[in-house]
Protein backbone atom coordinates (compact mmCIF):
# COMPACT_ATOMS: atom_id res chain seq x y z
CA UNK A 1 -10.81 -20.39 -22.07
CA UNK A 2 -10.04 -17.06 -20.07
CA UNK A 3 -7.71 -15.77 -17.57
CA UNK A 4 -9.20 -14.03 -14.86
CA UNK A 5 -8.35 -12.44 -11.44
CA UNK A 6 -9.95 -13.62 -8.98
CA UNK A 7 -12.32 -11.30 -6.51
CA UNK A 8 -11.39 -8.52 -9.08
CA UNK A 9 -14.16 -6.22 -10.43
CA UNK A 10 -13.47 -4.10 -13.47
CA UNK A 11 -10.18 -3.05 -14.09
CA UNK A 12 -6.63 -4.33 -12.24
CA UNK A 13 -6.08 -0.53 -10.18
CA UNK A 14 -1.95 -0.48 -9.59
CA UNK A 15 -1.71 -1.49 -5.54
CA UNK A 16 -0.10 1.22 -4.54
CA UNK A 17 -3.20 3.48 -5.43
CA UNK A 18 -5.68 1.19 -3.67
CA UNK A 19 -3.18 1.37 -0.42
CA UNK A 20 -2.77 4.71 -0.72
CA UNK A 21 -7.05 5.26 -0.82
CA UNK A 22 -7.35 3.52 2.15
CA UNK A 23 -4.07 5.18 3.81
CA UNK A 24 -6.07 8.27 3.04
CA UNK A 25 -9.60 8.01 3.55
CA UNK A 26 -9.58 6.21 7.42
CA UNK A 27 -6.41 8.33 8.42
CA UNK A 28 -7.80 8.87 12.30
CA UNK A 29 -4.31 10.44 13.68
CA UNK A 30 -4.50 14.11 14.50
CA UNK A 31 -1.32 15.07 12.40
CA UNK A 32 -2.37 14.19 8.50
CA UNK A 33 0.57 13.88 6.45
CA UNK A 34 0.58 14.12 2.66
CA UNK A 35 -0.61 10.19 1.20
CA UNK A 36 0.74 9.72 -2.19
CA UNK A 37 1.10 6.72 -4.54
CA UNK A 38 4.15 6.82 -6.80
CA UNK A 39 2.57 5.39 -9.58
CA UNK A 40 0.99 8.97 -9.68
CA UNK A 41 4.15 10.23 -10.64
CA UNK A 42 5.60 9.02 -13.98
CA UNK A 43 9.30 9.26 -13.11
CA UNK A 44 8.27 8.01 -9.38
CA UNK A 45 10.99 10.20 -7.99
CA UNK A 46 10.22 14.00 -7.36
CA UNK A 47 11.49 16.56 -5.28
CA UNK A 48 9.67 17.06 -2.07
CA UNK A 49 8.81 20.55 -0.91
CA UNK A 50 9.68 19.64 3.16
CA UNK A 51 8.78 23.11 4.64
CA UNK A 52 5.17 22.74 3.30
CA UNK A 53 4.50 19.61 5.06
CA UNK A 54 7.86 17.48 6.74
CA UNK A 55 4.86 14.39 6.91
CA UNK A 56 5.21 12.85 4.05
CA UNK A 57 3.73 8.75 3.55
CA UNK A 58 4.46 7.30 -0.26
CA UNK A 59 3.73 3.84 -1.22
CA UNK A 60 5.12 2.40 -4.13
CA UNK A 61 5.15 -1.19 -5.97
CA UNK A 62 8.87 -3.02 -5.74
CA UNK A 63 7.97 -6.32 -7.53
CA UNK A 64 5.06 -8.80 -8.47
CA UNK A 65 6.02 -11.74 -9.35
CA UNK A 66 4.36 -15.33 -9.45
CA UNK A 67 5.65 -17.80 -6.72
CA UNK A 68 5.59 -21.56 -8.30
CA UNK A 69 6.26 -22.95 -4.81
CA UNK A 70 3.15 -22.27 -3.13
CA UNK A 71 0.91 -22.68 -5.64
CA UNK A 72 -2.00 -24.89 -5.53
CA UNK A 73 -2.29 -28.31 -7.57
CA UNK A 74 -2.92 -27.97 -10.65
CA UNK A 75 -3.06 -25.52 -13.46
CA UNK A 76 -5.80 -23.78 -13.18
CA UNK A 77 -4.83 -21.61 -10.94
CA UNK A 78 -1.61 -19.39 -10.80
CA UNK A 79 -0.30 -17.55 -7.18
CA UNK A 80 0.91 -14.03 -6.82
CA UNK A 81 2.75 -11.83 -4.75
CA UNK A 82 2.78 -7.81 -5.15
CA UNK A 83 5.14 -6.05 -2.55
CA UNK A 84 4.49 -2.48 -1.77
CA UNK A 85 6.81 0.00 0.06
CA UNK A 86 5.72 2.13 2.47
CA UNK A 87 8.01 5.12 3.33
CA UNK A 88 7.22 7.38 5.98
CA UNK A 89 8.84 10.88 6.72
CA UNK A 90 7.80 12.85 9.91
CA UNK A 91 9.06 15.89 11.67
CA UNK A 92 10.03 13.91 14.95
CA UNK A 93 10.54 10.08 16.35
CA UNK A 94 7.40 10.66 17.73
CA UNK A 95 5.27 11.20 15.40
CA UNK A 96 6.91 8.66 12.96
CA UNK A 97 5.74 6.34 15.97
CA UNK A 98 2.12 7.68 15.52
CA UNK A 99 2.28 6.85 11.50
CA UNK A 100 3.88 3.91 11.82
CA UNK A 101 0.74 2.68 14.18
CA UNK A 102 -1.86 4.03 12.59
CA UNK A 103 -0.68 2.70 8.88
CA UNK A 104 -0.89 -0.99 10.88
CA UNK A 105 -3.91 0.04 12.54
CA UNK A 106 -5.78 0.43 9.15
CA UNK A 107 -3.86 -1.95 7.29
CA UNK A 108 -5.40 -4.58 10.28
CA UNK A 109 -8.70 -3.27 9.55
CA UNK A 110 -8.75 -3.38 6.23
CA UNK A 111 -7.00 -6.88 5.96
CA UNK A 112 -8.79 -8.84 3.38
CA UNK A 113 -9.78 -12.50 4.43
CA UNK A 114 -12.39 -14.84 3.35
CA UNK A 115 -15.44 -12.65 3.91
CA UNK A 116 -14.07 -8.99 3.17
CA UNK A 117 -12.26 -7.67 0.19
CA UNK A 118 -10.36 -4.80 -0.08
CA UNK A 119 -12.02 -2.07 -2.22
CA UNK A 120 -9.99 0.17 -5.01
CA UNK A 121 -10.10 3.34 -5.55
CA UNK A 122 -13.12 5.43 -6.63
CA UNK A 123 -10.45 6.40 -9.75
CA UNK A 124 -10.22 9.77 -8.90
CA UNK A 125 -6.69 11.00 -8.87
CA UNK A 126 -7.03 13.71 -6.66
CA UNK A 127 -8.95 13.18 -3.76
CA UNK A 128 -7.85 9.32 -3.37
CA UNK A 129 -10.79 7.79 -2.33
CA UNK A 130 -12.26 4.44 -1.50
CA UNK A 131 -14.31 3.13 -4.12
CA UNK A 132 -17.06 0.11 -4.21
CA UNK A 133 -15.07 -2.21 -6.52
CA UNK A 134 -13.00 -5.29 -5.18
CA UNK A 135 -9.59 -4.95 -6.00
CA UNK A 136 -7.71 -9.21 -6.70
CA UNK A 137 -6.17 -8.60 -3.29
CA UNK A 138 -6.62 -12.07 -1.78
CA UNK A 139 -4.95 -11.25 2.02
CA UNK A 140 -1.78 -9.39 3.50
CA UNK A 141 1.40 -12.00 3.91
CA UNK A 142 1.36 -10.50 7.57
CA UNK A 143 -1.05 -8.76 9.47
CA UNK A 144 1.53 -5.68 10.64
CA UNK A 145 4.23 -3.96 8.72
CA UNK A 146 7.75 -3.66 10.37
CA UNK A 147 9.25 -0.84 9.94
CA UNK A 148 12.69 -0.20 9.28
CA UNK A 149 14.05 2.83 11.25
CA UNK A 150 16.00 4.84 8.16
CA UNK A 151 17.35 7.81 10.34
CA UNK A 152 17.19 11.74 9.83
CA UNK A 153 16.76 13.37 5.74
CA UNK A 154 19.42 15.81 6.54
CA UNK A 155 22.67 16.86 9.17
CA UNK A 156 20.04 19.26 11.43
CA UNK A 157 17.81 16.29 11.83
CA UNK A 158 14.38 18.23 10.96
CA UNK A 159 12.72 14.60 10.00
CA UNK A 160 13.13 11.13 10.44
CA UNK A 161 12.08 8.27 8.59
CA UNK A 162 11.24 4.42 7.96
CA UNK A 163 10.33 2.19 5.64
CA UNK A 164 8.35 -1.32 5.60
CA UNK A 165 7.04 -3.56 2.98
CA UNK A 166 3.42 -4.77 2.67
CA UNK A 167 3.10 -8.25 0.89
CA UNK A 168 0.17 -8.56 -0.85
CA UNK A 169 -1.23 -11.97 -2.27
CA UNK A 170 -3.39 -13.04 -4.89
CA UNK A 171 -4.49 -15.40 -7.88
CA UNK A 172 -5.37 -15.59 -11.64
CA UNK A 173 -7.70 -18.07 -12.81
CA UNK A 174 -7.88 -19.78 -15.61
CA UNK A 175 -11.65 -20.62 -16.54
């Protein structure tokens, strides 16, 4: 017997990455911030260079964890949660309005469900792209993020930011 994931194809892609690919590639708002996924960076805390671009976006994984309470009968077939944070910087209340909606707006797009799965990366560091392979996301907990109003980086208030969590939900198999 094997343990699979179901709807995945290939290789388990860390969530934040496959986020962060979509985040990217159907960005539609005229300002583009800088899209990153911390698991990218090794240490997943770097130093931000603010006067080159004060929109920043980073998603990062908190936690995955299996939830026993909700899972189905049986045990064939084990339930997970991953839960991603999304932190957005912008230069003014404003724009972080703008981000906030158009992170939700592709999110709601992109929402798995029954008939659509959401696609990982094409593996390219890089360019963060949207590949053709499924990625085990099964759907989004909710279908918008709320976002937590965090307040100006610094005392001259050149940015503000927020940050909301995306729960993500899906299963292994045993077959």
């Amino acid at each position: 017997m094997t343990v699979t994931i179901r709807h995945l194809v290939g290789t388990r892609e860390p969530l934040d990455i496959v986020i962060a690919a979509h985040l990217t590639e159907d960005w539609a708002e005229s300002i583009t911030p800088v899209i990153e996924p911390l698991s990218y960076i090794p240490s997943m805390n770097v130093e931000e260079d603010f006067q080159t671009n004060p929109n920043i976006i980073k998603v990062s994984i908190i936690r995955s964890e299996r939830l026993i309470e909700d899972e189905p009968l049986g045990d064939n077939s084990h339930y997970y949660m991953t839960e991603l944070i999304i932190d957005v910087w912008a230069e003014s209340p404003t724009i972080l309005q703008r981000f906030q909606d158009e992170i939700n707006r592709i999110l709601w797009e992109k929402a798995p469900n029954a008939s659509t799965r959401l696609k990982k990366s094409d593996g390219s560091q890089g360019t963060l792209a949207v590949g053709t392979q499924n990625s085990e996301v099964e759907f989004f907990e909710t279908t918008e993020i709320v976002f937590d109003y965090i307040g100006s980086e610094d005392d001259v208030g050149h940015r503000v930011s927020s940050q909301g969590m995306l729960d993500c939900r899906w299963f292994k198999l045993k077959t």
